[in-house]
Protein backbone atom coordinates (compact mmCIF):
# COMPACT_ATOMS: atom_id res chain seq x y z
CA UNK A 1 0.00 0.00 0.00
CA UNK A 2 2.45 1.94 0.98
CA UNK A 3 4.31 1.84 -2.62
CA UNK A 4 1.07 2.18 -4.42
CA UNK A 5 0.57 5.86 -2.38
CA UNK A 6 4.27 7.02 -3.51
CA UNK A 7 3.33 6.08 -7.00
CA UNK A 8 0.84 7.91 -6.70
CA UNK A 9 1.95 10.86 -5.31
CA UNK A 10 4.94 10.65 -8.26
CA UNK A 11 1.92 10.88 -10.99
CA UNK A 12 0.54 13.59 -9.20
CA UNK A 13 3.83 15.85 -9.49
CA UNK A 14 4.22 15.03 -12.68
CA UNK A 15 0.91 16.18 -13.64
CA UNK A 16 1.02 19.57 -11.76
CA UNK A 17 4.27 20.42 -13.32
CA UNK A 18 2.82 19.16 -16.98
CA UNK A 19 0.06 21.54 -16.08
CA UNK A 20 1.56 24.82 -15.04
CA UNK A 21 4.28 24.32 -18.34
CA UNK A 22 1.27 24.49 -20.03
CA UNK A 23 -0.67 27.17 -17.69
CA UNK A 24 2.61 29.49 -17.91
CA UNK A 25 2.49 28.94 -21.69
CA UNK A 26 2.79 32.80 -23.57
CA UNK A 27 1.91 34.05 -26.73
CA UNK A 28 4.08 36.65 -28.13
CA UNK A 29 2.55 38.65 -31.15
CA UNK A 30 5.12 40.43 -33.90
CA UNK A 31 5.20 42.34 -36.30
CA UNK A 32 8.60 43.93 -36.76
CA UNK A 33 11.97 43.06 -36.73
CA UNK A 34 12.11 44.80 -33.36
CA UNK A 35 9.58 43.12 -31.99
CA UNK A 36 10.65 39.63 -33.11
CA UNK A 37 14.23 39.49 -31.45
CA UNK A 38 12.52 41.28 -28.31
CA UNK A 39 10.46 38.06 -28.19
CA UNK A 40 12.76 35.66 -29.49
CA UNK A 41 15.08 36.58 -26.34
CA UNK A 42 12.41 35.98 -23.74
CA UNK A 43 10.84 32.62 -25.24
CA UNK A 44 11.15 29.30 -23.40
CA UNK A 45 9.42 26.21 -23.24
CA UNK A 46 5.62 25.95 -24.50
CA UNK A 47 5.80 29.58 -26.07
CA UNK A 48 4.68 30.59 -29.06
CA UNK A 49 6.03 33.40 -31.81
CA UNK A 50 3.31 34.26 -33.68
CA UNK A 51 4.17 36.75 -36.55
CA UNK A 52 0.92 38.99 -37.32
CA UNK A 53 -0.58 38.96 -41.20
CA UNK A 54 1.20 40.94 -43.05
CA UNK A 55 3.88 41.02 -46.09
CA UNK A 56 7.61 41.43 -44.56
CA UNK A 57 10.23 42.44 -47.13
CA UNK A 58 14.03 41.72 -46.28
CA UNK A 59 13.70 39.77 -43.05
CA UNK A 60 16.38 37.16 -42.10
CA UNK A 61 15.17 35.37 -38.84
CA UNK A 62 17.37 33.80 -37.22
CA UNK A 63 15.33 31.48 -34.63
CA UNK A 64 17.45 29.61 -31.69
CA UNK A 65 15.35 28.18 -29.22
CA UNK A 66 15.13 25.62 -26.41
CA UNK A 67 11.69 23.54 -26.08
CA UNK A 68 11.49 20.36 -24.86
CA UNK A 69 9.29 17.35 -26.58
CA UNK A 70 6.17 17.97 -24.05
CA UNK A 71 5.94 21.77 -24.58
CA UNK A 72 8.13 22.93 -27.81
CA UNK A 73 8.82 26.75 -28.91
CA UNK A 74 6.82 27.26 -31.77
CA UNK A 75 7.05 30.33 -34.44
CA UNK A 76 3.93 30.01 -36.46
CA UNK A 77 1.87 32.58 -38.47
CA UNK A 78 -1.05 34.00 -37.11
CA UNK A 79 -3.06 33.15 -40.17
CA UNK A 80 -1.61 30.15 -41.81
CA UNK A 81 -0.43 31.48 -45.67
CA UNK A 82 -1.18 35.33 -44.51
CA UNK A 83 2.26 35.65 -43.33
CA UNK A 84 4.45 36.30 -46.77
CA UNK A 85 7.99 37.01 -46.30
CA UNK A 86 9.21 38.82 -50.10
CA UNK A 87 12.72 40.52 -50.94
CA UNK A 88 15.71 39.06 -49.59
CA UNK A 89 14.99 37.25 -46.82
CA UNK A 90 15.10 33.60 -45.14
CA UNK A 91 14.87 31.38 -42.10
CA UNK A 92 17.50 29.69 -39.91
CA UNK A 93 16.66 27.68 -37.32
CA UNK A 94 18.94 25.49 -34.23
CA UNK A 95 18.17 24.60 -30.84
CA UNK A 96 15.80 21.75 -30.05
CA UNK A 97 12.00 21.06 -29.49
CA UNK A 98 11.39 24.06 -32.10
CA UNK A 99 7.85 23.82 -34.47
CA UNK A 100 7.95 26.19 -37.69
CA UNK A 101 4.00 26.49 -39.14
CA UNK A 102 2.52 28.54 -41.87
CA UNK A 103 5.12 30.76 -43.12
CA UNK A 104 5.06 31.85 -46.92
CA UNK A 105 8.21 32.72 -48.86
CA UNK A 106 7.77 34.61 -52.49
CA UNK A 107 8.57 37.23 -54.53
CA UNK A 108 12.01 37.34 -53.45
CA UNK A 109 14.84 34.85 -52.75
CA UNK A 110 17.12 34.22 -50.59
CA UNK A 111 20.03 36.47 -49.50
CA UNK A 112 22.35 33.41 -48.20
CA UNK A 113 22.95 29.38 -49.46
CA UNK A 114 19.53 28.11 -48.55
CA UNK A 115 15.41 29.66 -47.66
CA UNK A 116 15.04 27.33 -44.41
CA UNK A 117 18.13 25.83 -42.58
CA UNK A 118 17.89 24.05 -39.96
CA UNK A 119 21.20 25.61 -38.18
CA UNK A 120 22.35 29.13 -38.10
CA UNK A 121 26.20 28.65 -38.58
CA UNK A 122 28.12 25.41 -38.76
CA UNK A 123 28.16 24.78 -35.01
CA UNK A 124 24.31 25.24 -33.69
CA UNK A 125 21.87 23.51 -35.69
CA UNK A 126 18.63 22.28 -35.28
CA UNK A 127 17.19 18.86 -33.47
CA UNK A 128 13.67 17.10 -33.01
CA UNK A 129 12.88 20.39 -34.88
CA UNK A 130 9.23 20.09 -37.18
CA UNK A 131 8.83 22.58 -40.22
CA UNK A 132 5.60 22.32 -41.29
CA UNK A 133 2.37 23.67 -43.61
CA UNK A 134 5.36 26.45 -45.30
CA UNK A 135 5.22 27.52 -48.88
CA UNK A 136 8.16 28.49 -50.67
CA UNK A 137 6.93 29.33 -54.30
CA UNK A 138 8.99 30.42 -57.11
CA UNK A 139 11.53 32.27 -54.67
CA UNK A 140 14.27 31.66 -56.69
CA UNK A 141 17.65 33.66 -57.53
CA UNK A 142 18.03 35.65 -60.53
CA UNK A 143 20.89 34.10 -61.96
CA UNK A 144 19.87 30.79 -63.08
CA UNK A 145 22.92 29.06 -62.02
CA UNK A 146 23.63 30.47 -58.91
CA UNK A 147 22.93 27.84 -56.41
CA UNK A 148 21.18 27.31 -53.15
CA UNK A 149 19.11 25.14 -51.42
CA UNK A 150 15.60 25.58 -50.50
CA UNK A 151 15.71 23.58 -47.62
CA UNK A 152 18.86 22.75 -46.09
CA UNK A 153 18.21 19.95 -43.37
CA UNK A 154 20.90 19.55 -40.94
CA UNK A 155 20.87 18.26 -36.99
CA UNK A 156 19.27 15.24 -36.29
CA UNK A 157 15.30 13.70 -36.13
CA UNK A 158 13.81 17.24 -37.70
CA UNK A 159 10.62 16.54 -39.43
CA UNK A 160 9.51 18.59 -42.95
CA UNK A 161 6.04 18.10 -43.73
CA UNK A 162 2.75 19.04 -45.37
CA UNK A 163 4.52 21.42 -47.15
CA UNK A 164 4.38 23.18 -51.04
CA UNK A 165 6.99 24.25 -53.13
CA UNK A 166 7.25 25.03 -56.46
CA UNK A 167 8.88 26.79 -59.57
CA UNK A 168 12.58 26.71 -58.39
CA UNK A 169 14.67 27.91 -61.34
CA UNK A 170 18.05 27.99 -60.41
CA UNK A 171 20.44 25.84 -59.59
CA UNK A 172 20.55 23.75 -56.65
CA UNK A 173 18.56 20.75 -54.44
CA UNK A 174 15.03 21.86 -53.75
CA UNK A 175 15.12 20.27 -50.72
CA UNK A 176 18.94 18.72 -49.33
CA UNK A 177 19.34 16.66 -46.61
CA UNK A 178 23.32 17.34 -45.35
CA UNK A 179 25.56 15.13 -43.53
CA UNK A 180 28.61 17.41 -43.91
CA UNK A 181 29.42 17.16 -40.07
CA UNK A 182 28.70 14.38 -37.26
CA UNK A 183 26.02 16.40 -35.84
CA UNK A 184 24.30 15.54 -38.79
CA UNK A 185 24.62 11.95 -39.91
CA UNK A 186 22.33 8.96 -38.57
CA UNK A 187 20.21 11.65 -38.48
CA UNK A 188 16.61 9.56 -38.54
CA UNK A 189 15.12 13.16 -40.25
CA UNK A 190 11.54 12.33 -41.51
CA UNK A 191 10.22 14.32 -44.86
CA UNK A 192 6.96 13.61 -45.82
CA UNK A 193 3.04 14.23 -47.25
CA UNK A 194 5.05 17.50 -49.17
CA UNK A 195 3.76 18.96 -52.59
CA UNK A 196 6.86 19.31 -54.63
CA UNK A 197 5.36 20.97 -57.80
CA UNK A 198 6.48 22.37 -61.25
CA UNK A 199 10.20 22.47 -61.69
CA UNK A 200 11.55 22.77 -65.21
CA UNK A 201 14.86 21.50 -66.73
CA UNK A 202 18.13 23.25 -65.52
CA UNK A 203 20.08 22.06 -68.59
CA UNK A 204 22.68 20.95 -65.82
CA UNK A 205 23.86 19.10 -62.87
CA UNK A 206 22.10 21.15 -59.49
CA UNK A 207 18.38 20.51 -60.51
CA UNK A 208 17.28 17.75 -58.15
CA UNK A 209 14.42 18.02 -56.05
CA UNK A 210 15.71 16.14 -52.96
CA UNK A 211 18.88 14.39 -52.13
CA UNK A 212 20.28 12.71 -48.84
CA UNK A 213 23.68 13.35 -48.94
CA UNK A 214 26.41 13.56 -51.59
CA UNK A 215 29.39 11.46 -52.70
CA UNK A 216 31.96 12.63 -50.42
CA UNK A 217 29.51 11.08 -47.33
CA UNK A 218 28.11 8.44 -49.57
CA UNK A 219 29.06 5.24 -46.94
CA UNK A 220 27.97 7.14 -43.95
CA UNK A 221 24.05 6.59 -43.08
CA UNK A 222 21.56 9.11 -43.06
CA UNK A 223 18.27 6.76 -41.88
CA UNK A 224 16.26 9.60 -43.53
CA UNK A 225 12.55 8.47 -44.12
CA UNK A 226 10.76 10.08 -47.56
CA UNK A 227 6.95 9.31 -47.32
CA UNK A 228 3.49 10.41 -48.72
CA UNK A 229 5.15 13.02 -51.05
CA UNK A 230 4.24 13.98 -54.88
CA UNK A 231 6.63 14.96 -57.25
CA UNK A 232 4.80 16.66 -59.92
CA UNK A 233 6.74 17.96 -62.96
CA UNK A 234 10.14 18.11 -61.22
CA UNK A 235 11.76 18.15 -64.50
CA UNK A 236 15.14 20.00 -63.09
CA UNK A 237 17.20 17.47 -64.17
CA UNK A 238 17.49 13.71 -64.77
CA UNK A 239 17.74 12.43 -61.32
CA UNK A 240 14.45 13.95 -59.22
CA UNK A 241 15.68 12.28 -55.65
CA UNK A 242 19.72 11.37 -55.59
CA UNK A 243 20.69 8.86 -52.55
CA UNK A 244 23.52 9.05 -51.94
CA UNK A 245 23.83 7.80 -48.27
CA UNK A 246 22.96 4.37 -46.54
CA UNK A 247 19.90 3.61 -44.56
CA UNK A 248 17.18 5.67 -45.92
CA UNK A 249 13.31 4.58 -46.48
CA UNK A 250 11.87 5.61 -49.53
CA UNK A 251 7.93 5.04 -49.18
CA UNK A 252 4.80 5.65 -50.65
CA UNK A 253 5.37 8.65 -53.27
CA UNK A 254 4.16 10.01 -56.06
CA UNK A 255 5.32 11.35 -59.41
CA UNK A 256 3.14 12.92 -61.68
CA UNK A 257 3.53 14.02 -65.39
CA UNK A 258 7.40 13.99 -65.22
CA UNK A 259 9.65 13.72 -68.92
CA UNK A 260 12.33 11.18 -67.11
CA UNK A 261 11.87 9.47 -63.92
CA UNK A 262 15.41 8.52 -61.98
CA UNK A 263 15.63 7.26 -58.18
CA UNK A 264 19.61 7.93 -58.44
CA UNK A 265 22.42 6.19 -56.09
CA UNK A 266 24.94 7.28 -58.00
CA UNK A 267 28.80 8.74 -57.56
CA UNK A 268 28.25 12.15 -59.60
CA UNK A 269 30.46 14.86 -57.87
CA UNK A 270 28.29 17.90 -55.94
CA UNK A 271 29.30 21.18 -57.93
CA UNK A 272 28.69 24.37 -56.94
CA UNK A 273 26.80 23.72 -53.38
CA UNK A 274 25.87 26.20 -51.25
CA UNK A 275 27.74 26.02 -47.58
């Protein structure tokens, strides 16, 4: 009996302080560049950044946060799709227990190597970090073959979902999953139920729409799952998803209405990557 009441009063405490994360939970509304590092510097566990509707023009956020997997730091718009982010900006992300929702990118590109990263220089990057329900839509760079990525996925078990991009033009992997550091291989990242739309022919290397890894890290493992997704028209070059790492699960997607079709393992250098 007397066991039974300790377990019991264990539950208890664990409950009240689930609870009062939860109670002490704050919402922190911005709408300025000001007002977003204001709020990024107070933010903890179970808060929310929510960015009010609205076009911002030039805006590089930089978001480095500590959640935890009961009550994560989310940045999220206020109106899913009314938050449009245009000129030259982007969106780097590191910590852990971080949730990205609802964020547009267009009419713009980006002013570095990628639109999302998940890590903000080569030492923080992001873990059990979710990016999900963005749209990056023809945000691409002027010069057709200057490169970046549009997502850059570094860190390890970050999720990219139930997303839509489309009409990248230049050079470089629509979506790139890097294992340029140990931080970042076995890195059990999950991308799936993702619209990957219109994406025509490069007329070069660069023009895949996702790859895990490259040659240079081709015998290390990745264990990167790809589910649910469609691949329509992602004509950027022959190969639409490169592997080029060990481990990975390839499930369930889609290709629509596409000139060449090529699952690619192959040894083809990387030229021109972003860092």
């Amino acid at each position: 009996m007397k066991l039974k009441s300790i377990f019991k009063s264990a539950v208890g405490v664990v409950t009240l302080l689930t609870l009062n994360s939860t109670v002490n939970a704050e919402d922190f509304f911005v709408d300025s560049k000001a007002s977003y590092y204001d709020a990024v510097s107070q933010v903890g566990p179970g808060d929310d950044i929510v960015f009010k509707n609205g076009t911002y023009r030039d805006f590089e956020i930089k978001f480095q946060a500590q959640g935890s997997k009961q009550a994560p730091v989310t940045l999220r718009a206020e109106t899913k799709g009314e938050v449009v982010f245009s000129g030259q900006s982007n969106l780097a992300i590191a910590g852990s227990h971080v949730v990205v929702s609802g964020l547009v990118f267009k009419n713009g590109y980006s002013p570095s190597g990628s639109v999302i990263s998940f890590r903000v220089n080569k030492d923080d990057v992001a873990n059990h970090t979710r990016v999900t329900e963005v749209v990056i839509e023809d945000y691409s760079k002027p010069d057709k073959f200057e490169s970046d990525y549009w997502v850059a996925l570094y860190g390890k078990h970050n999720r990219f979902d139930h997303s839509y991009l489309a009409g990248k033009r230049n050079r470089g992997v629509t979506v790139a999953v890097r294992l340029d550091s140990a931080d970042s291989t076995e890195n059990y990242h999950q991308i799936d139920n993702n619209y990957f739309g219109y994406r025509p022919e490069l007329g070069s290397n660069g023009g895949e729409t996702l790859r895990i890894g490259t040659s240079h890290y081709s015998l290390e493992n990745s264990f990167t799952r790809v589910e649910n997704n469609v691949f329509d028209r992602c004509n950027g070059e022959v190969e639409i998803i490169s592997v080029k790492s060990g481990g990975n699960t390839l499930h369930g997607n889609t290709f629509i209405d596409v000139s060449h079709i090529q699952l690619a393992a192959g040894a083809d250098e990387e030229r021109s990557a972003p860092q």
